[in-house]
PDB file of N, CA and C in Angstrom:
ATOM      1  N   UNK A   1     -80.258 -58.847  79.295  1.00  0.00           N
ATOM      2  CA  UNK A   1     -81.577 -58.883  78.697  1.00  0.00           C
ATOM      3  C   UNK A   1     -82.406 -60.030  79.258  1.00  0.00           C
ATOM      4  N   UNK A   2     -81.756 -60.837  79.340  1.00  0.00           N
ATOM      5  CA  UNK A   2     -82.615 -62.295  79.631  1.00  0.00           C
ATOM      6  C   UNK A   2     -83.143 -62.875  78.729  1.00  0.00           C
ATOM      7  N   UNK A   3     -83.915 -62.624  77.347  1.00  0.00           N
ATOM      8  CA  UNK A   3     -84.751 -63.186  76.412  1.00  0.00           C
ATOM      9  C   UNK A   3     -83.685 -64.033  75.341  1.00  0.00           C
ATOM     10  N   UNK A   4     -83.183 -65.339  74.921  1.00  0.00           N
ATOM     11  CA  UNK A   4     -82.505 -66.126  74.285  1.00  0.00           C
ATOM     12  C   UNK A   4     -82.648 -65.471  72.514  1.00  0.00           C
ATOM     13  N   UNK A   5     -83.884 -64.896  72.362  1.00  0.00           N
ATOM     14  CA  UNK A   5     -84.235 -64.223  71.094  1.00  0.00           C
ATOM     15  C   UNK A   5     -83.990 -62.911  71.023  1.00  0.00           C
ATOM     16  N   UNK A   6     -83.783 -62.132  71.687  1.00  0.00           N
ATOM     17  CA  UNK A   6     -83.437 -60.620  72.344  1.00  0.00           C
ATOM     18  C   UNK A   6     -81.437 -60.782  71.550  1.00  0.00           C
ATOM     19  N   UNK A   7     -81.099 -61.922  72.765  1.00  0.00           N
ATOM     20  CA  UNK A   7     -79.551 -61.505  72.470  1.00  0.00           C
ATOM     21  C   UNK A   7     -79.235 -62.266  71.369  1.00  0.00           C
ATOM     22  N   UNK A   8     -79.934 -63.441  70.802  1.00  0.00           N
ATOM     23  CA  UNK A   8     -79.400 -63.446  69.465  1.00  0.00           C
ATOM     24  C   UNK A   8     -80.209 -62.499  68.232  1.00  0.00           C
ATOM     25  N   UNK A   9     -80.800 -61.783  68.288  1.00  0.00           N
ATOM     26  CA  UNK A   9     -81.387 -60.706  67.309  1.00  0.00           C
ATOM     27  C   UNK A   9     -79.919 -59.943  67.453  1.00  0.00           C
ATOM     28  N   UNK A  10     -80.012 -59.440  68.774  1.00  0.00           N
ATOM     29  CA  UNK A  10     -78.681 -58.208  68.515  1.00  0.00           C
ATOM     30  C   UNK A  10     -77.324 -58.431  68.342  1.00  0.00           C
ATOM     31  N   UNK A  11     -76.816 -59.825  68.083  1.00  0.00           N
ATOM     32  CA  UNK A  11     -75.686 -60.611  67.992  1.00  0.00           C
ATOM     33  C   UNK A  11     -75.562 -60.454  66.299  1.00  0.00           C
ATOM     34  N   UNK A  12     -76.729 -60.530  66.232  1.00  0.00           N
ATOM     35  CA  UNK A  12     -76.973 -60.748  64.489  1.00  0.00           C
ATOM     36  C   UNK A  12     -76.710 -59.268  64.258  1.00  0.00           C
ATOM     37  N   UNK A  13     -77.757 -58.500  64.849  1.00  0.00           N
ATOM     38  CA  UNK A  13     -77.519 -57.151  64.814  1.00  0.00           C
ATOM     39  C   UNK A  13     -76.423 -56.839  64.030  1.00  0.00           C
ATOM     40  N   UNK A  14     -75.388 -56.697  65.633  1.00  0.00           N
ATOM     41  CA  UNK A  14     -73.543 -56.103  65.788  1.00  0.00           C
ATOM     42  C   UNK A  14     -73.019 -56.748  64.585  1.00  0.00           C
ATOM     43  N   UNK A  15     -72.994 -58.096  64.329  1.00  0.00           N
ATOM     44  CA  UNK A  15     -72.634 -58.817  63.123  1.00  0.00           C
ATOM     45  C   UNK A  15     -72.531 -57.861  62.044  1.00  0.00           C
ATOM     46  N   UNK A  16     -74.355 -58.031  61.572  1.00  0.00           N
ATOM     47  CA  UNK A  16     -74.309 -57.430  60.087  1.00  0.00           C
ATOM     48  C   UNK A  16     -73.706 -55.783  59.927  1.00  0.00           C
ATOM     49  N   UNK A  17     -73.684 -55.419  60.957  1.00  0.00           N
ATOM     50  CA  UNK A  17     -72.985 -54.103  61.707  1.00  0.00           C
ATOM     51  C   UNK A  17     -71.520 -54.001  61.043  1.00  0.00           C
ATOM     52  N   UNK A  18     -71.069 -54.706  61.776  1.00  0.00           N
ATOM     53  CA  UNK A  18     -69.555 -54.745  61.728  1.00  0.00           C
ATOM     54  C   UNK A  18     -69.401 -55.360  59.940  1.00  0.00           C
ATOM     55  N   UNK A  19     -70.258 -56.070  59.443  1.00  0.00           N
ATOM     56  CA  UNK A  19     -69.940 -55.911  58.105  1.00  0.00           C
ATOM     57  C   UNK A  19     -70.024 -55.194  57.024  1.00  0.00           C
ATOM     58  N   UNK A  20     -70.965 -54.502  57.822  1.00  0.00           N
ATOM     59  CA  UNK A  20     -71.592 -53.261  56.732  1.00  0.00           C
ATOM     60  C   UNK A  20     -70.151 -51.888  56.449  1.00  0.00           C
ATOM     61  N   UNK A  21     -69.888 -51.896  58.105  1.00  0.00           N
ATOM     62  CA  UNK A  21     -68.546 -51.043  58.349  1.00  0.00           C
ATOM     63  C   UNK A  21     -67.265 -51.487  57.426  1.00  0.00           C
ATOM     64  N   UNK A  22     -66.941 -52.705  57.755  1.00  0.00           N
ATOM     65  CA  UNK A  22     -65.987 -53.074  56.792  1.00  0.00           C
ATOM     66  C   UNK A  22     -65.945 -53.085  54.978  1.00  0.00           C
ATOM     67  N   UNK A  23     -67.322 -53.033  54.904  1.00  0.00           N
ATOM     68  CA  UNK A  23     -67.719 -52.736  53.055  1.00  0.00           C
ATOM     69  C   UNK A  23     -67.634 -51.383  53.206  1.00  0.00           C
ATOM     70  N   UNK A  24     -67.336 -50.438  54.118  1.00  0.00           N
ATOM     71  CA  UNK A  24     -67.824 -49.245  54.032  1.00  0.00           C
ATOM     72  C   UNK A  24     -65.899 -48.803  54.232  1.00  0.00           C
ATOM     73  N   UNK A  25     -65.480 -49.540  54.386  1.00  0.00           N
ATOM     74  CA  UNK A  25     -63.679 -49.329  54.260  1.00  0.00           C
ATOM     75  C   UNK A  25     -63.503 -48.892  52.960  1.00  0.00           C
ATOM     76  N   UNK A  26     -61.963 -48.134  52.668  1.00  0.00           N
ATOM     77  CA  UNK A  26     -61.440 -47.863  51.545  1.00  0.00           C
ATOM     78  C   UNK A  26     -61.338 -48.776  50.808  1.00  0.00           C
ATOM     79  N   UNK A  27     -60.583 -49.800  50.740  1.00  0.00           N
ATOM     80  CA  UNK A  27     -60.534 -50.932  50.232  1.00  0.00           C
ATOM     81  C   UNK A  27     -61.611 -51.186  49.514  1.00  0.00           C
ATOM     82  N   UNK A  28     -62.345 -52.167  50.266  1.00  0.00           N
ATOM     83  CA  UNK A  28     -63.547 -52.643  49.275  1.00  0.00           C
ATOM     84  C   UNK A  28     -64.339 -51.600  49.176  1.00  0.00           C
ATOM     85  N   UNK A  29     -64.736 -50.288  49.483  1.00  0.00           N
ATOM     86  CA  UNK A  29     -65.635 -49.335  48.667  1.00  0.00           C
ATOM     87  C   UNK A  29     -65.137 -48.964  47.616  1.00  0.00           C
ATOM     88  N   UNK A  30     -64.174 -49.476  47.181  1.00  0.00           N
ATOM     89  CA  UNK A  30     -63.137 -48.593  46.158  1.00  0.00           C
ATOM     90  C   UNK A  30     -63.253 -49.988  44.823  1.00  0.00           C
ATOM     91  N   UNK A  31     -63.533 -50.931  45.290  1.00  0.00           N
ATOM     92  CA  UNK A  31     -64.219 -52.291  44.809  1.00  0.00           C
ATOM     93  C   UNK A  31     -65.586 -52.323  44.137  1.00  0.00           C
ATOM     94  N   UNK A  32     -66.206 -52.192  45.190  1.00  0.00           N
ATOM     95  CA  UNK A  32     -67.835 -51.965  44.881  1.00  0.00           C
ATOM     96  C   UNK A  32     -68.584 -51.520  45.849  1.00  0.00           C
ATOM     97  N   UNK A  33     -69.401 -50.422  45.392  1.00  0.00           N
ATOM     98  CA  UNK A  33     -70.420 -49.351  46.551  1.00  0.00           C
ATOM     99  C   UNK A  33     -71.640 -49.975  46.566  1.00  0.00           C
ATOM    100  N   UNK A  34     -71.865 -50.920  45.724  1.00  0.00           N
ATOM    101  CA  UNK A  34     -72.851 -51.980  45.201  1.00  0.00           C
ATOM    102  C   UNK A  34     -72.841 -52.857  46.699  1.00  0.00           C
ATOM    103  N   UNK A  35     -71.307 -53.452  46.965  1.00  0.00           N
ATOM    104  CA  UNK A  35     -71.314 -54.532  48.192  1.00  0.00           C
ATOM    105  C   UNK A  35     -71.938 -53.763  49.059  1.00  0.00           C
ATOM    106  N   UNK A  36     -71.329 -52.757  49.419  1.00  0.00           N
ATOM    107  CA  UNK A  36     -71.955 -51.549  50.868  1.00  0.00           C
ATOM    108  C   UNK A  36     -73.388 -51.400  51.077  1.00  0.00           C
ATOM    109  N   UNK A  37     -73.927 -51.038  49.508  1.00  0.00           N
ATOM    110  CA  UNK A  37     -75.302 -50.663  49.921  1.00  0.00           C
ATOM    111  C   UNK A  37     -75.780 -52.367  50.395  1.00  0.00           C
ATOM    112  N   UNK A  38     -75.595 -53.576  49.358  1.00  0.00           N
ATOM    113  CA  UNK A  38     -75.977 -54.857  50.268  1.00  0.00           C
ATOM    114  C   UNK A  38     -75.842 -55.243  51.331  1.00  0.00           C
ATOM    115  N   UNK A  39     -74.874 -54.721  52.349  1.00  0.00           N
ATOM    116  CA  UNK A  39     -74.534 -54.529  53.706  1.00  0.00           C
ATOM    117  C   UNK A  39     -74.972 -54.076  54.625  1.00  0.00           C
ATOM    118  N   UNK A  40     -75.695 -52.368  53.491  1.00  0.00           N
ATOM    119  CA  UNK A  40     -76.392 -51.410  54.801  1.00  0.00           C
ATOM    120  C   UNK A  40     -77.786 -52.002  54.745  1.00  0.00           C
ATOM    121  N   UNK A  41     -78.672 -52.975  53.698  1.00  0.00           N
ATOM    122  CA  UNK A  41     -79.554 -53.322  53.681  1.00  0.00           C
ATOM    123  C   UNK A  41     -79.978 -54.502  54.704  1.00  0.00           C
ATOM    124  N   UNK A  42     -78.500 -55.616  54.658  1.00  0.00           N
ATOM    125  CA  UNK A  42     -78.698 -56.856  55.577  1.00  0.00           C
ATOM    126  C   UNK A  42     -78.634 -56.418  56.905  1.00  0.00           C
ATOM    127  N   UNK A  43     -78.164 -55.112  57.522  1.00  0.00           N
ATOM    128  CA  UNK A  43     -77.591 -54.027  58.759  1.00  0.00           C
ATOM    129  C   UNK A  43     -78.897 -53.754  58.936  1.00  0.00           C
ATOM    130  N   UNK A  44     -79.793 -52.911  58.456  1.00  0.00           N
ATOM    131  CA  UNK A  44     -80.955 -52.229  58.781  1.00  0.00           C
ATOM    132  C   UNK A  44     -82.114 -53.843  58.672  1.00  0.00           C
ATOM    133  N   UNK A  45     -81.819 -54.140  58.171  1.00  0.00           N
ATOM    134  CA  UNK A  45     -83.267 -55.479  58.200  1.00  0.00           C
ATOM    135  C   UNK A  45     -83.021 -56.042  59.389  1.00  0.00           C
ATOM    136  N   UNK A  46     -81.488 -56.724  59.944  1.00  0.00           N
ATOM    137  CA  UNK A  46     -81.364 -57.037  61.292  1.00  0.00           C
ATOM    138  C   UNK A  46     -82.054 -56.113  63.022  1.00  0.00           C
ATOM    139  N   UNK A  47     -81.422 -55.019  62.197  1.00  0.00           N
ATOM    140  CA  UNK A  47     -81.494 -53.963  63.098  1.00  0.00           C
ATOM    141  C   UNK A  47     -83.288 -53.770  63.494  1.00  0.00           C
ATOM    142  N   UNK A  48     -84.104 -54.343  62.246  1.00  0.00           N
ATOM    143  CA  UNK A  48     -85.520 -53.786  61.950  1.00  0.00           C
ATOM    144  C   UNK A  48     -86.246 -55.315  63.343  1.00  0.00           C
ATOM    145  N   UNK A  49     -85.606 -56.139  62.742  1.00  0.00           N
ATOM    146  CA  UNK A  49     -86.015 -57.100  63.657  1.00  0.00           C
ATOM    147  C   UNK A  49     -85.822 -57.358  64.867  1.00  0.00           C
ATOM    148  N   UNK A  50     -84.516 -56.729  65.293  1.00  0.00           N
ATOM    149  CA  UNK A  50     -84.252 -56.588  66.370  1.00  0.00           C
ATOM    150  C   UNK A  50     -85.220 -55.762  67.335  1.00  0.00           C
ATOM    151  N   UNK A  51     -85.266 -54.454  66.985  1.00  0.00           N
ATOM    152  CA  UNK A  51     -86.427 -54.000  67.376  1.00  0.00           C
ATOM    153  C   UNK A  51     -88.035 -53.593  67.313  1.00  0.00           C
ATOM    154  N   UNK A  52     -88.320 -54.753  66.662  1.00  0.00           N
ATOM    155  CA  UNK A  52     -89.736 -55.428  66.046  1.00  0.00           C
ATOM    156  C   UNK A  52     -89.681 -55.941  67.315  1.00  0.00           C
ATOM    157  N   UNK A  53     -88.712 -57.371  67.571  1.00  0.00           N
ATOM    158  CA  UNK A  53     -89.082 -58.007  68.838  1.00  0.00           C
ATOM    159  C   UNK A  53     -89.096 -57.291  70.215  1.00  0.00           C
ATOM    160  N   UNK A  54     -88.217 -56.686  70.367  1.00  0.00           N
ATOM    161  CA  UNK A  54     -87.844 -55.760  71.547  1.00  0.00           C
ATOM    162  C   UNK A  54     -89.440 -55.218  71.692  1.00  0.00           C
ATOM    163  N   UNK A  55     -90.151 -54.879  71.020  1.00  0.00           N
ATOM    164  CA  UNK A  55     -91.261 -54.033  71.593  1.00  0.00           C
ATOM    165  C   UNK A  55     -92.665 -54.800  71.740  1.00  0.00           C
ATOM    166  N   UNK A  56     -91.957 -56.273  71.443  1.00  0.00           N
ATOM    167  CA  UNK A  56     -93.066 -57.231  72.066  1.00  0.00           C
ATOM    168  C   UNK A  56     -92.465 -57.971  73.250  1.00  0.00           C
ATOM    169  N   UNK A  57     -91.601 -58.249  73.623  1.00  0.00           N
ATOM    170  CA  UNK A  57     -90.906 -59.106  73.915  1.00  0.00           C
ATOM    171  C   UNK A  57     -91.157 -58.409  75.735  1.00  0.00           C
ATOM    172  N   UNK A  58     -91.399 -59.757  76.255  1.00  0.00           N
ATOM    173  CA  UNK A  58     -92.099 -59.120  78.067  1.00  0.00           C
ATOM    174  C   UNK A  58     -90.345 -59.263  78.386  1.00  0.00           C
ATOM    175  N   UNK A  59     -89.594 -59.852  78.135  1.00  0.00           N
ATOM    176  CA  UNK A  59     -87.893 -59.429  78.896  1.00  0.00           C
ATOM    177  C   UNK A  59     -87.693 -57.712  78.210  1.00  0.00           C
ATOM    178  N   UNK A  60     -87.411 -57.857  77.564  1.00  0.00           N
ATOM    179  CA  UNK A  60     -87.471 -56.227  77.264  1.00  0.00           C
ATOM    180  C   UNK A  60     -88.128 -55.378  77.914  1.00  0.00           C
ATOM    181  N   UNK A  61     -89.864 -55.554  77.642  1.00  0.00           N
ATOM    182  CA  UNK A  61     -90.477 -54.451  78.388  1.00  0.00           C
ATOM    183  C   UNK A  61     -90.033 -54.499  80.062  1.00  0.00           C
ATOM    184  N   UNK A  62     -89.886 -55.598  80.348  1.00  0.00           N
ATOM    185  CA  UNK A  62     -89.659 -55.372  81.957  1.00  0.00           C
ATOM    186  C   UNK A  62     -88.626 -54.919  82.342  1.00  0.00           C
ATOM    187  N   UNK A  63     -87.576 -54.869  81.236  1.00  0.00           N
ATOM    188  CA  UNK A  63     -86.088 -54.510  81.608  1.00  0.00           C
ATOM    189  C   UNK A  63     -86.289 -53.016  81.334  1.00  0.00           C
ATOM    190  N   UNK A  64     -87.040 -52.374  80.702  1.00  0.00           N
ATOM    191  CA  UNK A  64     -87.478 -50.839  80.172  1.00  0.00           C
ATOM    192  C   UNK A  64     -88.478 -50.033  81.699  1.00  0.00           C
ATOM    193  N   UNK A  65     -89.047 -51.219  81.812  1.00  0.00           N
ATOM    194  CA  UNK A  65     -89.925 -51.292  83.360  1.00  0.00           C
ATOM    195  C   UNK A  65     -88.996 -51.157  84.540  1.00  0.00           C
ATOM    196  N   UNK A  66     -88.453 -51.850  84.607  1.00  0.00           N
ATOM    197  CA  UNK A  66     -87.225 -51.925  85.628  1.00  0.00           C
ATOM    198  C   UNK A  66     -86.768 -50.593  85.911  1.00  0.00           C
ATOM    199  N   UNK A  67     -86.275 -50.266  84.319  1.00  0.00           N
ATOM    200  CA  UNK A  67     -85.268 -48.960  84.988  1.00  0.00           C
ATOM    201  C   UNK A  67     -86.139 -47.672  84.924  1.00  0.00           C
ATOM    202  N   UNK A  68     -87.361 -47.970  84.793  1.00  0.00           N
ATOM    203  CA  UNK A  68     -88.088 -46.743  84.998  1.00  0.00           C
ATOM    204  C   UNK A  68     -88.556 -46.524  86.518  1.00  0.00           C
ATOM    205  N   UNK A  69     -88.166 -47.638  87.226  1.00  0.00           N
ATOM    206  CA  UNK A  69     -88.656 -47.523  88.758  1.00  0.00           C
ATOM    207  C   UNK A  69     -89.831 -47.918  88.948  1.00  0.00           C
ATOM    208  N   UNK A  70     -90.708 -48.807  87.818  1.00  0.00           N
ATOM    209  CA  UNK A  70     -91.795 -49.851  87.972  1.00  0.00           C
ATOM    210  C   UNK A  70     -90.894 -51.071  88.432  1.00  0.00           C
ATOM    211  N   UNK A  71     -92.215 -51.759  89.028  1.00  0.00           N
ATOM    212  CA  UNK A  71     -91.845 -53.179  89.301  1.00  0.00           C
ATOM    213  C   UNK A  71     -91.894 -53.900  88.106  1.00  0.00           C
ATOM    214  N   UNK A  72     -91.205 -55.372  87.893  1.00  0.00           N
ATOM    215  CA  UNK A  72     -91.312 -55.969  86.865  1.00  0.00           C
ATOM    216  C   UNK A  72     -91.768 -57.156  86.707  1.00  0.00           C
ATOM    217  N   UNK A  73     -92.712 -57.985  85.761  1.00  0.00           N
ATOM    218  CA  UNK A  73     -93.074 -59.257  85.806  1.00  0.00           C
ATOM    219  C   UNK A  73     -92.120 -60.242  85.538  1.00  0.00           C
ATOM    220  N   UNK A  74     -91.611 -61.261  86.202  1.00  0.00           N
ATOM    221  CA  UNK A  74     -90.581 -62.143  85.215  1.00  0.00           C
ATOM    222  C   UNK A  74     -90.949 -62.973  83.931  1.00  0.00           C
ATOM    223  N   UNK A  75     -89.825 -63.108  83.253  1.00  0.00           N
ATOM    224  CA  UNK A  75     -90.241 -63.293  81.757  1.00  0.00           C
ATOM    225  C   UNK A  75     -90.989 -64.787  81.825  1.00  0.00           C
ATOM    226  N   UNK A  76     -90.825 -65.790  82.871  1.00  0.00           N
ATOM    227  CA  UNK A  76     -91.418 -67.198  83.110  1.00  0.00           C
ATOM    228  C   UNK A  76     -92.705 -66.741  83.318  1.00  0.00           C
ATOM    229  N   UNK A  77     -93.257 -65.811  83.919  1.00  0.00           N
ATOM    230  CA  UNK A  77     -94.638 -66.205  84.680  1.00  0.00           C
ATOM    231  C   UNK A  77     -95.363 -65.002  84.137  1.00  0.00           C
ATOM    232  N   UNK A  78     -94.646 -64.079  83.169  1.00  0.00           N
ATOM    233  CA  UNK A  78     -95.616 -63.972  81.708  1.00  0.00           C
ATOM    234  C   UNK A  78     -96.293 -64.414  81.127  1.00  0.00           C
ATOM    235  N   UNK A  79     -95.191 -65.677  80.647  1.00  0.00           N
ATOM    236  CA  UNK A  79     -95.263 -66.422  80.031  1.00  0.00           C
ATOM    237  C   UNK A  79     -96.615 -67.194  80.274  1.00  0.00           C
ATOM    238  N   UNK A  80     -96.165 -67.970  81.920  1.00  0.00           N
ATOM    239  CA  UNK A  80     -97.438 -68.945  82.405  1.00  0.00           C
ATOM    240  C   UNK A  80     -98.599 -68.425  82.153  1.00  0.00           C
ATOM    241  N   UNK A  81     -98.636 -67.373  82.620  1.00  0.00           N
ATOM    242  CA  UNK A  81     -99.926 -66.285  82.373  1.00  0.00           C
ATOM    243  C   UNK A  81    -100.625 -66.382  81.675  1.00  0.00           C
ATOM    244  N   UNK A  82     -99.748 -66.197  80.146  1.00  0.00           N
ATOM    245  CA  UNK A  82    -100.459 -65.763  78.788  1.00  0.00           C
ATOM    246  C   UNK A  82    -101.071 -67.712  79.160  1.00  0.00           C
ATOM    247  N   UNK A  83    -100.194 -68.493  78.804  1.00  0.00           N
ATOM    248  CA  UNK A  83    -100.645 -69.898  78.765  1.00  0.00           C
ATOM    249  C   UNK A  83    -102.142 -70.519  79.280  1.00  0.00           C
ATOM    250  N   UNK A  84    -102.137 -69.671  80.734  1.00  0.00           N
ATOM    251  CA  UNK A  84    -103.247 -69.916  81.373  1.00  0.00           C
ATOM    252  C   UNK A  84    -104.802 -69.459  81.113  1.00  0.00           C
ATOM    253  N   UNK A  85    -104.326 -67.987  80.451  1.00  0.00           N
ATOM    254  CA  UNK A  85    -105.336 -67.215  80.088  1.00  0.00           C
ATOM    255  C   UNK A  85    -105.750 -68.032  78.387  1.00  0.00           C
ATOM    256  N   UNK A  86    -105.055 -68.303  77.637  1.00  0.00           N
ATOM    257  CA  UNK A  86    -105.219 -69.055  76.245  1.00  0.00           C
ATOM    258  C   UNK A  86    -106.224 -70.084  76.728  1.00  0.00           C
ATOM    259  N   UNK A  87    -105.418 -70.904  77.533  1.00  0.00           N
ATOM    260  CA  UNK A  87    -106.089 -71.861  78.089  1.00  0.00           C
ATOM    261  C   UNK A  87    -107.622 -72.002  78.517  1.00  0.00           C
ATOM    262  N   UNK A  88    -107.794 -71.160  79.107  1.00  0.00           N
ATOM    263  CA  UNK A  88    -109.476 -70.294  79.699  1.00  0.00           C
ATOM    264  C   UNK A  88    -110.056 -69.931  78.929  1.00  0.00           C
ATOM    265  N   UNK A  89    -109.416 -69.384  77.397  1.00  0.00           N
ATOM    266  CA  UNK A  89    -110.043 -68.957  76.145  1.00  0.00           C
ATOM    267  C   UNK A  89    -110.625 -70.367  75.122  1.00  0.00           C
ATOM    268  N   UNK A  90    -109.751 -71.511  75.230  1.00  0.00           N
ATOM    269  CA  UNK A  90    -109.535 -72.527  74.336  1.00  0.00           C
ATOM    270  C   UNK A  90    -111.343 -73.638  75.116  1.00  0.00           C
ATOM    271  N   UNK A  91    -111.555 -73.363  76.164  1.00  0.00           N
ATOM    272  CA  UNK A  91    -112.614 -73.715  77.159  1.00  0.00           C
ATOM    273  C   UNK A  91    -113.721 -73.250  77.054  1.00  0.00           C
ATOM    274  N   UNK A  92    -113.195 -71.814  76.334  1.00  0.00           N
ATOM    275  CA  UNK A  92    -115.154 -71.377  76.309  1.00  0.00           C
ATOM    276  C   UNK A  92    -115.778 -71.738  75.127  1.00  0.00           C
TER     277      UNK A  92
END
Protein backbone atom coordinates (compact mmCIF):
# COMPACT_ATOMS: atom_id res chain seq x y z
CA UNK A 1 0.00 0.00 0.00
CA UNK A 2 2.51 2.50 1.02
CA UNK A 3 0.16 4.89 3.14
CA UNK A 4 1.31 4.35 7.22
CA UNK A 5 -2.68 5.06 7.78
CA UNK A 6 -3.88 2.63 4.99
CA UNK A 7 -1.96 -0.38 6.76
CA UNK A 8 -2.74 0.48 10.15
CA UNK A 9 -6.65 1.00 9.37
CA UNK A 10 -6.55 -2.60 7.93
CA UNK A 11 -4.39 -4.09 10.78
CA UNK A 12 -7.14 -2.80 12.95
CA UNK A 13 -9.41 -4.02 10.36
CA UNK A 14 -8.13 -8.05 10.40
CA UNK A 15 -7.93 -7.50 14.26
CA UNK A 16 -11.47 -6.59 15.04
CA UNK A 17 -12.06 -9.37 12.33
CA UNK A 18 -10.52 -12.09 13.88
CA UNK A 19 -12.40 -11.11 17.06
CA UNK A 20 -15.60 -10.86 15.89
CA UNK A 21 -14.92 -14.64 14.43
CA UNK A 22 -13.86 -15.89 17.66
CA UNK A 23 -17.23 -14.43 19.56
CA UNK A 24 -18.84 -16.01 16.71
CA UNK A 25 -17.28 -19.62 18.03
CA UNK A 26 -19.38 -22.22 19.87
CA UNK A 27 -18.02 -21.53 22.98
CA UNK A 28 -18.55 -18.05 23.66
CA UNK A 29 -21.78 -17.75 21.39
CA UNK A 30 -23.19 -20.23 23.61
CA UNK A 31 -22.09 -17.50 26.44
CA UNK A 32 -23.42 -14.47 24.95
CA UNK A 33 -24.79 -13.47 21.28
CA UNK A 34 -24.82 -10.05 23.00
CA UNK A 35 -20.60 -10.28 22.91
CA UNK A 36 -20.88 -11.19 18.96
CA UNK A 37 -23.19 -8.64 17.96
CA UNK A 38 -20.47 -6.07 20.00
CA UNK A 39 -17.83 -7.59 17.82
CA UNK A 40 -19.68 -7.45 14.52
CA UNK A 41 -20.25 -3.73 15.39
CA UNK A 42 -16.38 -2.87 16.44
CA UNK A 43 -15.64 -5.27 12.83
CA UNK A 44 -17.88 -3.15 10.57
CA UNK A 45 -16.93 0.43 12.15
CA UNK A 46 -13.17 -0.59 11.51
CA UNK A 47 -13.95 -1.98 8.32
CA UNK A 48 -16.16 1.52 7.65
CA UNK A 49 -13.00 3.47 8.25
CA UNK A 50 -10.88 1.61 6.59
CA UNK A 51 -12.56 2.28 3.56
CA UNK A 52 -13.63 5.90 4.24
CA UNK A 53 -9.82 6.47 4.00
CA UNK A 54 -8.99 4.24 1.12
CA UNK A 55 -11.18 6.44 -1.12
CA UNK A 56 -9.38 9.53 -0.16
CA UNK A 57 -6.19 8.46 0.38
CA UNK A 58 -3.69 9.40 -3.02
CA UNK A 59 -1.56 5.82 -1.99
CA UNK A 60 -4.61 3.98 -2.59
CA UNK A 61 -5.95 5.76 -5.50
CA UNK A 62 -2.62 5.38 -7.24
CA UNK A 63 -2.26 1.84 -6.28
CA UNK A 64 -6.08 1.37 -7.93
CA UNK A 65 -4.37 3.65 -10.80
CA UNK A 66 -1.52 1.51 -11.13
CA UNK A 67 -3.24 -1.59 -11.78
CA UNK A 68 -5.57 -0.15 -14.09
CA UNK A 69 -2.65 0.61 -16.52
CA UNK A 70 -2.71 4.50 -15.63
CA UNK A 71 0.34 6.08 -14.61
CA UNK A 72 0.62 6.99 -10.99
CA UNK A 73 1.44 10.12 -8.85
CA UNK A 74 3.70 9.30 -5.83
CA UNK A 75 2.16 9.63 -2.53
CA UNK A 76 5.23 12.48 -1.56
CA UNK A 77 4.63 14.80 -4.40
CA UNK A 78 0.82 14.69 -3.94
CA UNK A 79 1.35 15.58 -1.13
CA UNK A 80 3.92 18.63 -2.07
CA UNK A 81 1.38 19.57 -4.51
CA UNK A 82 -1.62 19.88 -2.42
CA UNK A 83 0.98 22.00 0.02
CA UNK A 84 1.95 24.23 -2.74
CA UNK A 85 -1.36 24.83 -4.16
CA UNK A 86 -2.79 25.70 -0.24
CA UNK A 87 0.01 27.74 -0.18
CA UNK A 88 -0.98 29.94 -3.45
CA UNK A 89 -4.49 29.91 -1.88
CA UNK A 90 -3.28 31.19 1.74
CA UNK A 91 -1.55 34.39 -0.64
CA UNK A 92 -4.47 35.55 -2.30
Amino acid sequence: MGCFVCENLERIFKTKQQEYIEACSTAYYRVSTKLAAYKNVDMERARNEFEEHQRVCVSALNNSAFSAGRSAVPHTAARSSWRSSSKAIQAI
